[in-house]
Protein backbone atom coordinates (compact mmCIF):
# COMPACT_ATOMS: atom_id res chain seq x y z
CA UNK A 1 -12.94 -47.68 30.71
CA UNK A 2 -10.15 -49.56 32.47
CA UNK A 3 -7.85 -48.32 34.86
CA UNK A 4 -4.21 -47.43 34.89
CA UNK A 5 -1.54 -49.96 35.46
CA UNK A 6 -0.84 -50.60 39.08
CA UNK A 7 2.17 -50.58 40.91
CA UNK A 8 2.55 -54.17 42.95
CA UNK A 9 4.85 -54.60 46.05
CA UNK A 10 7.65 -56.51 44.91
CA UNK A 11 7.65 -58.42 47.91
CA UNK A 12 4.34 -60.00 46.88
CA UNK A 13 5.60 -62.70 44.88
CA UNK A 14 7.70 -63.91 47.66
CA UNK A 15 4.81 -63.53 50.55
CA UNK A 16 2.14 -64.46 48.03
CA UNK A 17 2.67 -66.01 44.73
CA UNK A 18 5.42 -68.07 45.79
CA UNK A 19 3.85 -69.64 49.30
CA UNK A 20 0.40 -70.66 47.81
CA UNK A 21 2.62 -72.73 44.61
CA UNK A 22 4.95 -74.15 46.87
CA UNK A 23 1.92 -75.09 49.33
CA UNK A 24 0.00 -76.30 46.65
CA UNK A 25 2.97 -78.48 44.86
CA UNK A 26 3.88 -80.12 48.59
CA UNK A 27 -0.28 -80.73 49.15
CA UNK A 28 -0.59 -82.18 46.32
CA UNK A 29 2.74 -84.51 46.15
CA UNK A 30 1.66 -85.83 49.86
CA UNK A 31 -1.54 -86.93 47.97
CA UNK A 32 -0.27 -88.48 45.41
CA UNK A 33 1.99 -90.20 48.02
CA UNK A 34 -0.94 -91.32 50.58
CA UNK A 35 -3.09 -92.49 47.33
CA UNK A 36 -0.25 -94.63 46.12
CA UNK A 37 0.26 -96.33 49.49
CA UNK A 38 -2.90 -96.74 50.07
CA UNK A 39 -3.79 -98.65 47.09
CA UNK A 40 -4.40 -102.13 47.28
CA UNK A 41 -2.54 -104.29 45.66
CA UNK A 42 -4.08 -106.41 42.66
CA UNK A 43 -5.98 -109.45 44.17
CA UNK A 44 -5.97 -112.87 41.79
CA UNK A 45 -9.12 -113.23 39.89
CA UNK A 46 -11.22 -115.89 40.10
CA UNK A 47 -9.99 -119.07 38.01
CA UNK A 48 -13.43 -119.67 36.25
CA UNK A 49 -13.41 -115.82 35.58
CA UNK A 50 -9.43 -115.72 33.91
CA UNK A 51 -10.48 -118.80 31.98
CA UNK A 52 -13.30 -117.42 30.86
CA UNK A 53 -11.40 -114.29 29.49
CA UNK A 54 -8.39 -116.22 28.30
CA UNK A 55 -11.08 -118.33 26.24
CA UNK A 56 -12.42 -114.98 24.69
CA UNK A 57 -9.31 -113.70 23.67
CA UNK A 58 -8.07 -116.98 22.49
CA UNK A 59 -11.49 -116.84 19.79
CA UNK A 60 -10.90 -113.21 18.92
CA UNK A 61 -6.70 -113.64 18.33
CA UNK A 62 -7.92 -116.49 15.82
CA UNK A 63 -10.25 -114.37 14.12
CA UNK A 64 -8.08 -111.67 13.27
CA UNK A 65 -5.09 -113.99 12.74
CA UNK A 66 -6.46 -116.97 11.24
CA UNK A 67 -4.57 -116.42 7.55
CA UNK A 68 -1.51 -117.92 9.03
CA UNK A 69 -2.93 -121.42 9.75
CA UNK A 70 -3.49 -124.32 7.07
CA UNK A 71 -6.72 -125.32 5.66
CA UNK A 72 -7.24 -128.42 7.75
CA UNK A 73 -5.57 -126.04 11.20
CA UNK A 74 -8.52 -123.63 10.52
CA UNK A 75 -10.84 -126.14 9.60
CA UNK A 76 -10.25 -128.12 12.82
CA UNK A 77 -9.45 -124.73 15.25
CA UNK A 78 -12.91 -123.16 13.92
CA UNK A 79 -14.77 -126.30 14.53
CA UNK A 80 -13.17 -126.62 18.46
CA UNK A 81 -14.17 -122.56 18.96
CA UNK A 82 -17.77 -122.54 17.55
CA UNK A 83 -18.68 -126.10 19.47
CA UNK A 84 -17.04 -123.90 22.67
CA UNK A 85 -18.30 -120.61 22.38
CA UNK A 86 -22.27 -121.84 21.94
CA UNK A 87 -22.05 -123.87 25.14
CA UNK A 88 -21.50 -123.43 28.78
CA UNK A 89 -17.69 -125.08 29.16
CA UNK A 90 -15.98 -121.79 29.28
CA UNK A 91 -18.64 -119.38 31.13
CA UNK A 92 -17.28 -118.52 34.60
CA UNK A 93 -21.24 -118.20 35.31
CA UNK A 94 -24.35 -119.88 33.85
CA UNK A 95 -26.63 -117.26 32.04
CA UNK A 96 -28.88 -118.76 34.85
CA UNK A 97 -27.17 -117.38 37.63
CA UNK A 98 -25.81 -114.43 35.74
CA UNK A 99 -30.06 -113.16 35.47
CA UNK A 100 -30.44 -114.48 38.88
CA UNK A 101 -27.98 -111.79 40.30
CA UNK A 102 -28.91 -109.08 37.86
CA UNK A 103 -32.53 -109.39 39.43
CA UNK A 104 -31.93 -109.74 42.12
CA UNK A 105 -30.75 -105.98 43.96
CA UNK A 106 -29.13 -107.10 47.18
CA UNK A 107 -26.51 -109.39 45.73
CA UNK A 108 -25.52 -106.20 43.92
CA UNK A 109 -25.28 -104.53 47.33
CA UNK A 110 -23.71 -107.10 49.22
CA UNK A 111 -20.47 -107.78 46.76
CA UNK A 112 -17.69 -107.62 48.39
CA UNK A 113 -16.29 -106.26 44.72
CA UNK A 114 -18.59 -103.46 44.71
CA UNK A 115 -18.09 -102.41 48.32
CA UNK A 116 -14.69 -102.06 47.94
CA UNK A 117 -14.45 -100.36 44.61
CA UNK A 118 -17.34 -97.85 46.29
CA UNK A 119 -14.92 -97.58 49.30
CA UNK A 120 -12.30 -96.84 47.06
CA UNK A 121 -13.70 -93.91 45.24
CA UNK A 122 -14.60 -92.51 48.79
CA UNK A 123 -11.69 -92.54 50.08
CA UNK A 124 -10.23 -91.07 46.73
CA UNK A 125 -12.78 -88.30 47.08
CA UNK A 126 -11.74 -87.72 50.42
CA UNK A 127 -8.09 -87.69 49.89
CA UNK A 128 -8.60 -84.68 47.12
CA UNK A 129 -11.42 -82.83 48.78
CA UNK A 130 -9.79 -82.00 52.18
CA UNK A 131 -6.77 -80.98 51.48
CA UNK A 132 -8.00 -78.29 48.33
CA UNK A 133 -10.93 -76.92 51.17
CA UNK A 134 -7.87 -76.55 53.83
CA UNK A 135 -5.79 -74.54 50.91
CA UNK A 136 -8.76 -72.58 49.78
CA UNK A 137 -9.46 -71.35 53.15
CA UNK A 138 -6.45 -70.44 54.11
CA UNK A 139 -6.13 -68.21 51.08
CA UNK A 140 -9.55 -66.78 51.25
CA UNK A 141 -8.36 -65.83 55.25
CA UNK A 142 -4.95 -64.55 54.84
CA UNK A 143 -4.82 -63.35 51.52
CA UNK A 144 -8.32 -62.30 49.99
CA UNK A 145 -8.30 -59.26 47.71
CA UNK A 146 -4.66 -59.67 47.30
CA UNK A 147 -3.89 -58.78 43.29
CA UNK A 148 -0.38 -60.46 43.42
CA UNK A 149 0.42 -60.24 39.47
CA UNK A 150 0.26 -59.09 36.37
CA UNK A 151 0.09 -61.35 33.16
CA UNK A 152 2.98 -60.08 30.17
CA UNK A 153 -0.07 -60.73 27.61
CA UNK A 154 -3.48 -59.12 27.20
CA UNK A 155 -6.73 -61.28 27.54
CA UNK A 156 -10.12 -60.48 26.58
CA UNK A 157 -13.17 -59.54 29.21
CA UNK A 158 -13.98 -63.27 29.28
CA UNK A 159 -11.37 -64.43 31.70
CA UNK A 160 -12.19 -61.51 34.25
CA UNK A 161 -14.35 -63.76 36.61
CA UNK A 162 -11.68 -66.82 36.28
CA UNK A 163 -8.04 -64.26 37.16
CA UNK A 164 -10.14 -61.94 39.29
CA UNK A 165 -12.04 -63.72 41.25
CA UNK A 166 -12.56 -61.84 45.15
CA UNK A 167 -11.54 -58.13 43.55
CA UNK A 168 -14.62 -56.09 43.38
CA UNK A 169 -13.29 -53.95 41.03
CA UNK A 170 -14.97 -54.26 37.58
CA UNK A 171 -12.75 -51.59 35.82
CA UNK A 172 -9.58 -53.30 36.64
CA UNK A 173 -7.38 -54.67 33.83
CA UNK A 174 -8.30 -58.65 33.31
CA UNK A 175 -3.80 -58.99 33.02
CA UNK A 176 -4.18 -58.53 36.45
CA UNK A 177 -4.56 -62.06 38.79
CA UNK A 178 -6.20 -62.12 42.41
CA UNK A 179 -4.37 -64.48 45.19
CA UNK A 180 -7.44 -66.85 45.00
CA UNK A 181 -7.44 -66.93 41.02
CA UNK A 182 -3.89 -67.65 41.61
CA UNK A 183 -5.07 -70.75 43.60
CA UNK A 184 -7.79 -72.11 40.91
CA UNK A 185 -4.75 -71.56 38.54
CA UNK A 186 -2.59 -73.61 40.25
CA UNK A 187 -5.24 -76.22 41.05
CA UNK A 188 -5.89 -76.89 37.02
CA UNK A 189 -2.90 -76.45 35.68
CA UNK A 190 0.00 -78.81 38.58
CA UNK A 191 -0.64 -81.82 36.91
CA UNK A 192 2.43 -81.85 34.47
CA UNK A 193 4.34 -80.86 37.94
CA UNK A 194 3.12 -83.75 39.89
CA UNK A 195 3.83 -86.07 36.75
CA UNK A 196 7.64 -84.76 37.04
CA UNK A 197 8.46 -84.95 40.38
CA UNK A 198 6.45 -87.93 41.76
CA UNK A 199 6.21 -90.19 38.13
CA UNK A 200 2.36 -89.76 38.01
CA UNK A 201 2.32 -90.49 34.56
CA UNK A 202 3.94 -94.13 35.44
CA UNK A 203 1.74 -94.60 38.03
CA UNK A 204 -0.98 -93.69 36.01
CA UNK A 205 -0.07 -95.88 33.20
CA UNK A 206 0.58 -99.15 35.93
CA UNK A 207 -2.86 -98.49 37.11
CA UNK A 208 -4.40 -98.36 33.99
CA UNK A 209 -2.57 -101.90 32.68
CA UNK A 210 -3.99 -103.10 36.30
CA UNK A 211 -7.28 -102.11 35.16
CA UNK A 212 -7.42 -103.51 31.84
CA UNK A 213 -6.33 -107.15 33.46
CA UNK A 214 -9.17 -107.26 35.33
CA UNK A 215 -11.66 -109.31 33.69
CA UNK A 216 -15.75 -107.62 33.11
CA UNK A 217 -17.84 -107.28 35.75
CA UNK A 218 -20.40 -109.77 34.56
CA UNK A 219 -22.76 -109.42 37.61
CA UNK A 220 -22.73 -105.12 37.26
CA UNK A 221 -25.72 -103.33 36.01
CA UNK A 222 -25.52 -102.46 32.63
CA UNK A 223 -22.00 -104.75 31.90
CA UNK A 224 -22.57 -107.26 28.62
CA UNK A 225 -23.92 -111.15 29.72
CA UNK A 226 -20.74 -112.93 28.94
CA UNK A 227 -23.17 -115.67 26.83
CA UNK A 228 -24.15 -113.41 24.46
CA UNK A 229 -20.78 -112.14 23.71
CA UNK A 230 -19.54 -115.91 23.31
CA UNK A 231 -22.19 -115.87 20.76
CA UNK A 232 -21.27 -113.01 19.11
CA UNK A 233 -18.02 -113.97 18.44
CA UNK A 234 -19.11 -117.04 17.27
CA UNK A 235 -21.14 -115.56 14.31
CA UNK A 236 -17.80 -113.89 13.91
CA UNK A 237 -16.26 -117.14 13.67
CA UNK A 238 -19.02 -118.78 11.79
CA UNK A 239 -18.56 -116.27 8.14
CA UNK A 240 -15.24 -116.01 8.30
CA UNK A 241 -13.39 -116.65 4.87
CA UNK A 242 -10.04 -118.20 5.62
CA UNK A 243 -6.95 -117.66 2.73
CA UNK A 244 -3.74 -119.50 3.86
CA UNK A 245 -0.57 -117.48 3.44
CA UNK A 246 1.23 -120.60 2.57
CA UNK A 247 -1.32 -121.10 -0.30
CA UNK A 248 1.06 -120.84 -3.52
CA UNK A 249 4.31 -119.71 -1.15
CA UNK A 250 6.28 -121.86 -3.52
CA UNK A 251 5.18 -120.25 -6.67
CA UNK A 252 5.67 -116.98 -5.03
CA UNK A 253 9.40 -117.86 -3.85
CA UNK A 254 10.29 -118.45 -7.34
CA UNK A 255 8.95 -115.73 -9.05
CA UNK A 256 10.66 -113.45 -6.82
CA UNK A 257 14.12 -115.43 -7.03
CA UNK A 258 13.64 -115.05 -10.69
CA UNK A 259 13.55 -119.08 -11.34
């Protein structure tokens, strides 16, 4: 059996509720802030590596795209890809060296990529970790067993441990939301805020384009051997059935002009 409805302090919401959002909001907009700064900025690629990507693309644009050449363009462009793509011209590394370095476990350990994506991700992990400890204990020391509001809708008996967490009180109605419940609340659910005010969601996307210019990590474990793909899209190349649009484009200007 539950208990009655409480009666909260007013004043909660502006000693409580109110400080631990408007801590959490500023916490997490000086992250976003310190992250963006301390990005660094995209480095130019190797020019063996950008070839070798431009080259890829370049084969896979003229298989899907191929039906607006001639016969004797596709003819000629198919033979140029297949005589490329099944030898070494366009590989920024020989399969050779690529097995060399996949064997071998210390030139995984000493790239200077790897280090810095690994120092990267630390410091990312840092950035997000110590500020959400510093939060959390500060509102497990100043305000545990606070119960700061009350929810306008009903929830079932599942989301007792997630809006009560720190109230030992296992009659209490699950409407009603402890100070550090408050905080995991806040925690999961300040991203659209932090997209608003500091244009995460353009950062995000920048990053993301950043990402996808950056050509495959041949030499990392588990990433594709660049050879093999190069011979994968030239059995692509190699059935492909090739129908001209300008096949018949007379005849079908005609019949649509009505002549």
């Amino acid at each position: 059996m539950t208990t009655s409805d409480l009666v909260l302090d007013p004043q909660l919401k502006y000693w409580v509720l109110l400080p631990i959002s408007i801590a959490m909001v500023l916490v997490g907009l000086i992250r976003n802030n310190i992250t963006t700064l301390l990005q660094p900025s995209p480095k130019l690629q190797p020019y063996k590596q950008e070839r070798e990507r431009h080259f890829l693309d370049r084969a896979k644009s003229f298989t899907a795209h191929n039906h607006i050449l001639t016969p004797e363009e596709f003819a000629t462009r198919k033979q140029y890809l297949l005589a490329k793509l099944t030898s070494n011209d366009f590989l920024a590394v020989s399969p050779e060296e690529a097995t060399t370095k996949q064997q071998d476990p210390l030139a995984q350990l000493t790239d200077p990529k790897n280090n810095e994506m690994m120092m990267n991700m630390a410091l990312s992990s840092i950035l997000n970790y110590i500020p959400q400890t510093v939060i959390m204990t500060w509102v497990n020391t100043f305000f545990s067993g606070f119960i700061i509001m009350k929810l306008p809708f009903p929830l079932t008996d599942g989301f007792k441990s997630m809006l009560q967490n720190g109230i030992a009180t296992p009659d209490l109605n699950v409407s009603y939301v402890s100070a550090i419940s408050w905080y995991f609340v806040n925690l999961l659910g300040l991203r659209p805020v932090y997209s608003l005010l500091a244009c995460q969601e353009e950062a995000d996307s920048i990053q993301q384009q950043q990402q996808q210019q950056q050509p495959m990590n041949i030499a990392g474990p588990g990433a594709p051997k660049m050879d093999k793909v190069f011979k994968a899209e030239a059995e692509n190349i190699q059935i492909l059935t090739h129908e001209s649009i300008y096949t018949g484009v007379l005849q079908r200007v005609l019949e649509r002009n009505g002549l």
